[in-house]
Each structure stands twice: as C-alpha cells, then as structure tokens.
C-alpha atoms as a PDB file:
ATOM      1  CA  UNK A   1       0.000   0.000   0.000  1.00  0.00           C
ATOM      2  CA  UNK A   2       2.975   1.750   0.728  1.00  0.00           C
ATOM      3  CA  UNK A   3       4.078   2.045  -3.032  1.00  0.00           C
ATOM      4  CA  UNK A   4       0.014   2.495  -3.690  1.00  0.00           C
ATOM      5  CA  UNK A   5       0.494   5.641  -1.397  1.00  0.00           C
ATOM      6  CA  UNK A   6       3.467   7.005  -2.794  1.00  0.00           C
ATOM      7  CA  UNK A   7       1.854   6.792  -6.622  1.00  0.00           C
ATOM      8  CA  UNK A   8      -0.881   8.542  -5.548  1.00  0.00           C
ATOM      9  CA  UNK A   9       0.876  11.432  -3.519  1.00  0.00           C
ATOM     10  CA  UNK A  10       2.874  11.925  -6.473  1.00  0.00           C
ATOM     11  CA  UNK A  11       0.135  12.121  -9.385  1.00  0.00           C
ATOM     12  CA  UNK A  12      -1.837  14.597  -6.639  1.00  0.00           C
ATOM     13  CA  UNK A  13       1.224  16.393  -6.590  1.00  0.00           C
ATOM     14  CA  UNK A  14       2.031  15.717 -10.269  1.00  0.00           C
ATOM     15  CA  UNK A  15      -1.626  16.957 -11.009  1.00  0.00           C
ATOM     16  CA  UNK A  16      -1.577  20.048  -8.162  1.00  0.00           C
ATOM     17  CA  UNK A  17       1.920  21.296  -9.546  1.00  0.00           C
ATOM     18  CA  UNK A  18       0.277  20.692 -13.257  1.00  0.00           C
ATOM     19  CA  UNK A  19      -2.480  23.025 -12.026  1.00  0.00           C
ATOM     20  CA  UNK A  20      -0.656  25.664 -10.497  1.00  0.00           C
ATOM     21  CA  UNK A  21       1.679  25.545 -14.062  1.00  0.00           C
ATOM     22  CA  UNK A  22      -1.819  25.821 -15.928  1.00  0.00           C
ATOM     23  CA  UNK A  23      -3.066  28.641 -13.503  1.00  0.00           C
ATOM     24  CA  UNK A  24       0.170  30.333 -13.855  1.00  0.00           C
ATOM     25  CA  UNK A  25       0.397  29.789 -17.516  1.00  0.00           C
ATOM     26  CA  UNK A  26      -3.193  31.273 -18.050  1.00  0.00           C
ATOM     27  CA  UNK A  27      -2.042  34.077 -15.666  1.00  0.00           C
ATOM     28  CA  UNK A  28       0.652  35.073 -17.696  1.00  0.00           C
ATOM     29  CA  UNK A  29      -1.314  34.556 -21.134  1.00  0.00           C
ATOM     30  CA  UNK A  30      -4.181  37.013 -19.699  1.00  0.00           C
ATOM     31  CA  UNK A  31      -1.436  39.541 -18.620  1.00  0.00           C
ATOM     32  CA  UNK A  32       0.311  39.084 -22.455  1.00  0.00           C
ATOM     33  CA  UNK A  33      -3.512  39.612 -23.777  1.00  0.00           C
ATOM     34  CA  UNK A  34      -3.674  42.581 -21.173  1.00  0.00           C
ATOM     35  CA  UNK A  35      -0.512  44.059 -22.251  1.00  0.00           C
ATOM     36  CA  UNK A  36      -1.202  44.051 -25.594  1.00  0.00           C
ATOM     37  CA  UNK A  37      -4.473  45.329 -25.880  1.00  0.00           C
ATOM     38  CA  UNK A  38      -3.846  48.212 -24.424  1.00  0.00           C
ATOM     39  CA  UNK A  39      -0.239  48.542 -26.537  1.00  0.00           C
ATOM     40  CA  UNK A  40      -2.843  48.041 -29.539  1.00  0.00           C
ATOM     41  CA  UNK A  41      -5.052  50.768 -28.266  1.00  0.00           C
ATOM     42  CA  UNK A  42      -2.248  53.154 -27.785  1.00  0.00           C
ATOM     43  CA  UNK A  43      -1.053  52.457 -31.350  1.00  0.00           C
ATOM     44  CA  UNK A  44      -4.637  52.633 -33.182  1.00  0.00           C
ATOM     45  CA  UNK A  45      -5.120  56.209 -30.698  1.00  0.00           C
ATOM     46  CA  UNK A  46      -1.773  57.103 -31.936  1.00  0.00           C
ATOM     47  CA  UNK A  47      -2.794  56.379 -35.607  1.00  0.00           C
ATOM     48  CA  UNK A  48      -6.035  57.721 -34.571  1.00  0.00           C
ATOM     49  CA  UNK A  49      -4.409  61.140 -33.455  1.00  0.00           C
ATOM     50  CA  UNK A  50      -1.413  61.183 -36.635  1.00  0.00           C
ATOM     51  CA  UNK A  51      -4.809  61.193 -39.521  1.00  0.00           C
ATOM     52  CA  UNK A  52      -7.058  63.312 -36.965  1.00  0.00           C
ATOM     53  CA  UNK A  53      -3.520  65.965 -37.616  1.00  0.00           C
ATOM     54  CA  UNK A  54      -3.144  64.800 -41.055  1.00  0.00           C
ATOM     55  CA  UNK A  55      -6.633  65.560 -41.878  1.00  0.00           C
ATOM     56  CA  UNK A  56      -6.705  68.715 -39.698  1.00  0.00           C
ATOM     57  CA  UNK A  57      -3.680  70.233 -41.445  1.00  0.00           C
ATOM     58  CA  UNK A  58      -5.047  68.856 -44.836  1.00  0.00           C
ATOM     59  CA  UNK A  59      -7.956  70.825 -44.005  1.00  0.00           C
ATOM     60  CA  UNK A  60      -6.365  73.856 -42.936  1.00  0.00           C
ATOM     61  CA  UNK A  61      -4.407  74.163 -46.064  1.00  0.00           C
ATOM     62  CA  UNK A  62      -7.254  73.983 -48.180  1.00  0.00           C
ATOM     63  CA  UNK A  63      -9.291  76.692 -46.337  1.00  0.00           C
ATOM     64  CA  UNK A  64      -5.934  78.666 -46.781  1.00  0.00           C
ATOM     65  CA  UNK A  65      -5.730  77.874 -50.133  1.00  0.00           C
ATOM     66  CA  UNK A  66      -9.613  79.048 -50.774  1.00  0.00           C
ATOM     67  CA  UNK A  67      -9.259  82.077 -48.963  1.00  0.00           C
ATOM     68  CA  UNK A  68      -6.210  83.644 -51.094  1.00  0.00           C
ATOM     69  CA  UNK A  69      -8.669  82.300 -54.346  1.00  0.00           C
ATOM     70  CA  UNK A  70     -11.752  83.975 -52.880  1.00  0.00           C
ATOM     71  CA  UNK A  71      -9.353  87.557 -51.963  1.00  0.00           C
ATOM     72  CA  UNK A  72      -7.704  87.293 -55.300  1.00  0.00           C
ATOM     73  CA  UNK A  73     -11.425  86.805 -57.034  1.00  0.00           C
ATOM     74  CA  UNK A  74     -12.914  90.047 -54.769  1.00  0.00           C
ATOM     75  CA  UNK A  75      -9.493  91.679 -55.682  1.00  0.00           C
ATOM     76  CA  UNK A  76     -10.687  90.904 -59.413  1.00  0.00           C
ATOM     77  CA  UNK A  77     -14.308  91.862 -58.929  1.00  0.00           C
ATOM     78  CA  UNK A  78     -13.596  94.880 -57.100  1.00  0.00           C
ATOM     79  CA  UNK A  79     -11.141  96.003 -60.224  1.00  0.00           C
ATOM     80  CA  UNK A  80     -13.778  95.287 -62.738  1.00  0.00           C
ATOM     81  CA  UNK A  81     -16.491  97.442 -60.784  1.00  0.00           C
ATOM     82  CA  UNK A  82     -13.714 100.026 -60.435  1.00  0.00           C
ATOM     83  CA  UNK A  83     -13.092  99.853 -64.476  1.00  0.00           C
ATOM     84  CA  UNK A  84     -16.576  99.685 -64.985  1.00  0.00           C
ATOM     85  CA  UNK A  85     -17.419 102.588 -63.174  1.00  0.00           C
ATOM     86  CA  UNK A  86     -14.766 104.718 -64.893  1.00  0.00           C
ATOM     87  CA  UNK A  87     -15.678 103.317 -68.266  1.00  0.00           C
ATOM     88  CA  UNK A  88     -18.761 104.315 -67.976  1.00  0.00           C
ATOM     89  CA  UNK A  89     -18.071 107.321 -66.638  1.00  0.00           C
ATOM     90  CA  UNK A  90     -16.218 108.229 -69.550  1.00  0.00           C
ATOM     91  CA  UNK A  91     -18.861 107.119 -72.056  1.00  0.00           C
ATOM     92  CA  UNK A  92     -20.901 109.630 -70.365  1.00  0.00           C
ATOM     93  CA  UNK A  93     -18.727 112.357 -70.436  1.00  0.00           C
ATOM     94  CA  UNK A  94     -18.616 111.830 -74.558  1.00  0.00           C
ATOM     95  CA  UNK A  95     -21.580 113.999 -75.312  1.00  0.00           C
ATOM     96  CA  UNK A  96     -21.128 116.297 -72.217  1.00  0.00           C
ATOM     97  CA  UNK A  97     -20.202 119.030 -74.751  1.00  0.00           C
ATOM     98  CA  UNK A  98     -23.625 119.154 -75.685  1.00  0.00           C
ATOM     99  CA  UNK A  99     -24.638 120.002 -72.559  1.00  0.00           C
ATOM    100  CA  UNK A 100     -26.243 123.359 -71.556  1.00  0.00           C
ATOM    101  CA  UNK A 101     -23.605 123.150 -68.435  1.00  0.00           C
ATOM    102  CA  UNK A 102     -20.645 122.399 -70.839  1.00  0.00           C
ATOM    103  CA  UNK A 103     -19.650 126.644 -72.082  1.00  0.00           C
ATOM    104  CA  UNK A 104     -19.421 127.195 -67.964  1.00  0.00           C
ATOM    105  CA  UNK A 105     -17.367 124.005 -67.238  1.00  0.00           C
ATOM    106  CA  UNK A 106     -15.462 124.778 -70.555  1.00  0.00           C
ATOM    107  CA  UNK A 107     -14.692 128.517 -69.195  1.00  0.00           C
ATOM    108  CA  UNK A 108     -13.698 127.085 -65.560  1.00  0.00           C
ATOM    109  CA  UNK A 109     -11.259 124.439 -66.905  1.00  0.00           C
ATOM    110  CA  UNK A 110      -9.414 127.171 -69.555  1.00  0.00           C
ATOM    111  CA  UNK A 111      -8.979 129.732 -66.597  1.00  0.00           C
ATOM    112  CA  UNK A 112      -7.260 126.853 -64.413  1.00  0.00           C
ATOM    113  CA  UNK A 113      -5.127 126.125 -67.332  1.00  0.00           C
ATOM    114  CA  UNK A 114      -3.934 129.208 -67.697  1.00  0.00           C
ATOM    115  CA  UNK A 115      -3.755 130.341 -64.227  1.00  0.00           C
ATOM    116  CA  UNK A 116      -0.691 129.248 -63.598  1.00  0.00           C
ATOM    117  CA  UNK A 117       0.960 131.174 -67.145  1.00  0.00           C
ATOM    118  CA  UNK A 118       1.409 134.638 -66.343  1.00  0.00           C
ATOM    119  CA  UNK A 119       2.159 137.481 -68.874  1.00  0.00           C
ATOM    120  CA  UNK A 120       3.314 134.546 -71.559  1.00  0.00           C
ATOM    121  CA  UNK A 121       2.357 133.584 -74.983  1.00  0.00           C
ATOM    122  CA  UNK A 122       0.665 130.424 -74.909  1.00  0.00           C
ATOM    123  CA  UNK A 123      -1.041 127.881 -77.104  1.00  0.00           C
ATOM    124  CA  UNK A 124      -4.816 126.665 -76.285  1.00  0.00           C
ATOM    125  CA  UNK A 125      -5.315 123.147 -78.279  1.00  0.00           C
ATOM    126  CA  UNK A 126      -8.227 122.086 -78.742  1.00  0.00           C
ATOM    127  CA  UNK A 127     -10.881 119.698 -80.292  1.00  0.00           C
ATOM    128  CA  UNK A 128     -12.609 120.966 -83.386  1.00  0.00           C
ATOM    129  CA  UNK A 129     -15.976 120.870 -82.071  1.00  0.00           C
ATOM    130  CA  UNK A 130     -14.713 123.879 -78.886  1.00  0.00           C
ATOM    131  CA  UNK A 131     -12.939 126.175 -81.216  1.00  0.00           C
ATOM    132  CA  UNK A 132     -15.722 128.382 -81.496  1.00  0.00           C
ATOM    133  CA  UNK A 133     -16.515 128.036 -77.655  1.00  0.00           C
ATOM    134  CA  UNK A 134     -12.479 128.884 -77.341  1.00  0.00           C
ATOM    135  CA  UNK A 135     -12.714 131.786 -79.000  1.00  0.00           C
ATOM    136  CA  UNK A 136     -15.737 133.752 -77.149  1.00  0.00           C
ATOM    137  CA  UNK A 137     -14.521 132.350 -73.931  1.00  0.00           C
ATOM    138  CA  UNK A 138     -10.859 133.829 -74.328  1.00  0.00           C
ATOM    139  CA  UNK A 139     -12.247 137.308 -75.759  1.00  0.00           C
ATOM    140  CA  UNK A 140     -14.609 136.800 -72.481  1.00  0.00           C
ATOM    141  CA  UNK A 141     -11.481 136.412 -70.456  1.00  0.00           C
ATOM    142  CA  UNK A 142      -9.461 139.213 -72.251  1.00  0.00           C
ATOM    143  CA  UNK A 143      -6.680 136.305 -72.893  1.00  0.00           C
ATOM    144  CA  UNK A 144      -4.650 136.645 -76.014  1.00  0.00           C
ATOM    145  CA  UNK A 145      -3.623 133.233 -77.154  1.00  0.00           C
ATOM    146  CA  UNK A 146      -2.648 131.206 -79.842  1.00  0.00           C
ATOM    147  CA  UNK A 147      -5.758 128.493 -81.476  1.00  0.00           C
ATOM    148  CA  UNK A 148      -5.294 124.724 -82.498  1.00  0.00           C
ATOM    149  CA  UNK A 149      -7.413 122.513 -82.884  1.00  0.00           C
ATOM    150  CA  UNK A 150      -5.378 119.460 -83.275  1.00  0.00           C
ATOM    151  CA  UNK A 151      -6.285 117.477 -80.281  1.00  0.00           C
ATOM    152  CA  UNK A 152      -9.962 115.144 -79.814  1.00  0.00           C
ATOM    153  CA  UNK A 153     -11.145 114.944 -76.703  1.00  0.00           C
ATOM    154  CA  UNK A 154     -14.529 115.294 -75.216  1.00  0.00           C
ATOM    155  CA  UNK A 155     -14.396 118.520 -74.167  1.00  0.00           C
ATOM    156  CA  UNK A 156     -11.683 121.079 -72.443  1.00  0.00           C
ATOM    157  CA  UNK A 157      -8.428 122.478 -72.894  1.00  0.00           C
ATOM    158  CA  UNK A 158      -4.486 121.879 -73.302  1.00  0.00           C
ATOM    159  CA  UNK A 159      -1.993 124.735 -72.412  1.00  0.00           C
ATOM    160  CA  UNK A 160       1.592 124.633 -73.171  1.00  0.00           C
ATOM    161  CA  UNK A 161       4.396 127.124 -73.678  1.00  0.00           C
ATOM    162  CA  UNK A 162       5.761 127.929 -77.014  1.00  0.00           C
ATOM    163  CA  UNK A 163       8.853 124.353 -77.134  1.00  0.00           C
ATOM    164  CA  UNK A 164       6.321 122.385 -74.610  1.00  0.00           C
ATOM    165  CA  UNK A 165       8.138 123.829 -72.044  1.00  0.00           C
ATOM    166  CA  UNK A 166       5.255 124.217 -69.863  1.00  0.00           C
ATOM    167  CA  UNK A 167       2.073 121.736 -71.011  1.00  0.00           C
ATOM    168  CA  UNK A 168      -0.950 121.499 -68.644  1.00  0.00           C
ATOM    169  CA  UNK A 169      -3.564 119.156 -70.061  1.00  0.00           C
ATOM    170  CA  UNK A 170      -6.914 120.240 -68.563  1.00  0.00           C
ATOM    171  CA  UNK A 171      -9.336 118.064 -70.725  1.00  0.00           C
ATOM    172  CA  UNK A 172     -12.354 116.065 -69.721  1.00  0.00           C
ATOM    173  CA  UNK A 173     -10.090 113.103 -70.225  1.00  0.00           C
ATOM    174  CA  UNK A 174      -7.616 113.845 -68.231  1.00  0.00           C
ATOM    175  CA  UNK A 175      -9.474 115.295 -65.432  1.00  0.00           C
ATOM    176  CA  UNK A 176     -11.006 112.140 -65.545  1.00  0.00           C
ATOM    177  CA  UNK A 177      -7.639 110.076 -65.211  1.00  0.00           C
ATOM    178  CA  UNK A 178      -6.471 112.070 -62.302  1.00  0.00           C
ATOM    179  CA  UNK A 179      -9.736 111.723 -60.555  1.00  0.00           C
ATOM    180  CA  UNK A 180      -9.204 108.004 -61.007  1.00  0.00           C
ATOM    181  CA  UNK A 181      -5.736 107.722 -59.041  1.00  0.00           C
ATOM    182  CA  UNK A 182      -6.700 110.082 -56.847  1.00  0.00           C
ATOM    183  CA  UNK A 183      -9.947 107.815 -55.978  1.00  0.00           C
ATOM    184  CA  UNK A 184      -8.726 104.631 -56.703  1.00  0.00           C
ATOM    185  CA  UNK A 185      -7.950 103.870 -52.590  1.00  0.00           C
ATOM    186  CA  UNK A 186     -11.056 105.390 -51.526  1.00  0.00           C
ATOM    187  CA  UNK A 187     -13.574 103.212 -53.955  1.00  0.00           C
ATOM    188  CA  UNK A 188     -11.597 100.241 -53.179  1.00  0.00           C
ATOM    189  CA  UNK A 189     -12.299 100.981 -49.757  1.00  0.00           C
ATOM    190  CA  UNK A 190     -15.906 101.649 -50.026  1.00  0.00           C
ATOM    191  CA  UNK A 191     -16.083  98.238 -52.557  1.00  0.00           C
ATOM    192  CA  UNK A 192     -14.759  96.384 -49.584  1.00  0.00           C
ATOM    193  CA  UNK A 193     -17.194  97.491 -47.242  1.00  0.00           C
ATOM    194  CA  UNK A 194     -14.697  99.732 -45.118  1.00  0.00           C
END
C-alpha cells in the first residue's frame, strides 16, 4: 500500500503542480492579452491622433488655399467694378459738350489752365468741335492766345508754352484720369465694405 500511497501522492502532486503551471500559464497569457491590448489601443489612438492631424492640417491648407482664391477673385471683382465705373463714366462724359452746363465748365477748366501762365504767350489746343466756344470764352477772359485745334477729346483744354516747355492738359479726359488715381484707394475701400 505503501508504493500504492506514494503513486498517488505523487500524481496529486504531479496533477496540483500541473495546475498551479496551468493557472500560472493562463495568468501570464491574460497579462500578455492585457498588455497588448492596451499597446494596440495606444497604437490605433496614436494612428487615430497622426490622420485626426493629417486631416486637420489637410484641411487647414485647403481653407488657406480658398481664402487667397476667394481675396484674389474680390481683388478681381472689385477692379472690374472700379473699371466699370470709370468706363462708364467716360462714355458719359462723350456727349457732355452738348450740354447746356458744358460753355461754364469749358470757361472754368481754360482759366485753371492758364492760371498758372502769367504774362506769356501760350497755345490753347483744342478739339474741333470747342474752337468756337475757345474763342468767345478767351475774348470773355481778355486772354490773347494762340488756337489749335489738333487734339480730340470730349471737351476742355491743353496749355503749353511755345517748345512744350510748360504743357498742362486740362481736358475732360484727363481730369477724368487724375480723378481716377486720386480715388482709386477710396472706392476700393468703399467696394470692400470699409
């Protein structure tokens, strides 16, 4: 019984240490399982995080990218109202000689013209259509001054010296061209809503 006893004590303990390995064994399995899981969840968050920053600076870029298009298009639109506006404005002006306002506007812009020219012989160009107008307006004025009509314009005057020393263009045209850099910030600014 002896040997009977001895068999059996050492399968129990055979089968108690084979337990304990087992227990052990699924110990360490759960903490491997454990372990990585959560090394699997910090890599998918990190993956996670690196598109969530790829997609946010994707994102960013494009809404940069759309905003300079969308200023450079208003930057556009605002010209083209700006040129419109002046465009038209000149088409206007084309016929203003035929206005009933035109001989006093005429008169105005050859006495700034020839403000500045004192005691001098001058030249008054102008178009054919104001010769006419040039003449009763300078006997009006009690200026003496030289006739030609070699310029077309829609109305006004061009001054010079005798060798172009001195030319001062005073025309509808160029009136109109001065008004337009001079304005030029300040429609811009009211085109932008400011």
């Amino acid at each position: 019984m002896a040997y009977e006893d001895l068999l059996r004590s050492v399968e129990e303990s055979a089968r108690e240490k084979d337990l304990t390995l087992r227990k052990k064994a699924d110990s360490t399995i759960e903490e491997i399982r454990k372990r990585a899981r959560t090394k699997a969840e910090a890599i998918g968050q990190a993956h996670i995080d690196q598109a969530k920053k790829s997609i946010t600076t994707e994102r960013n870029k494009l809404l940069y990218l759309t905003n300079v298009e969308n200023k450079e298009l208003l930057i556009r639109v605002r010209e083209a109202a700006f040129e419109k506006a002046f465009h038209e404005a000149a088409t206007r002006l084309q016929n203003f000689r035929f206005d009933p306002k035109y001989p006093a506007v005429f008169e105005k812009l050859l006495r700034e013209a020839t403000s500045t020219i004192s005691g001098e012989a001058f030249s008054v160009h102008v178009d054919p259509l104001d010769e006419d107008l040039c003449k009763k307006t300078l006997a009006a004025l009690g200026i003496s001054a030289e006739i030609q009509t070699d310029i077309t314009s829609a109305g006004g005057v061009v001054v010079n010296l005798p060798g172009d020393s001195v030319v001062i263009s005073n025309t509808i045209e160029s009136r109109l061209q001065r008004a337009r850099e001079r304005m030029r910030k300040e429609i811009h600014s009211i085109l932008a809503g400011a």
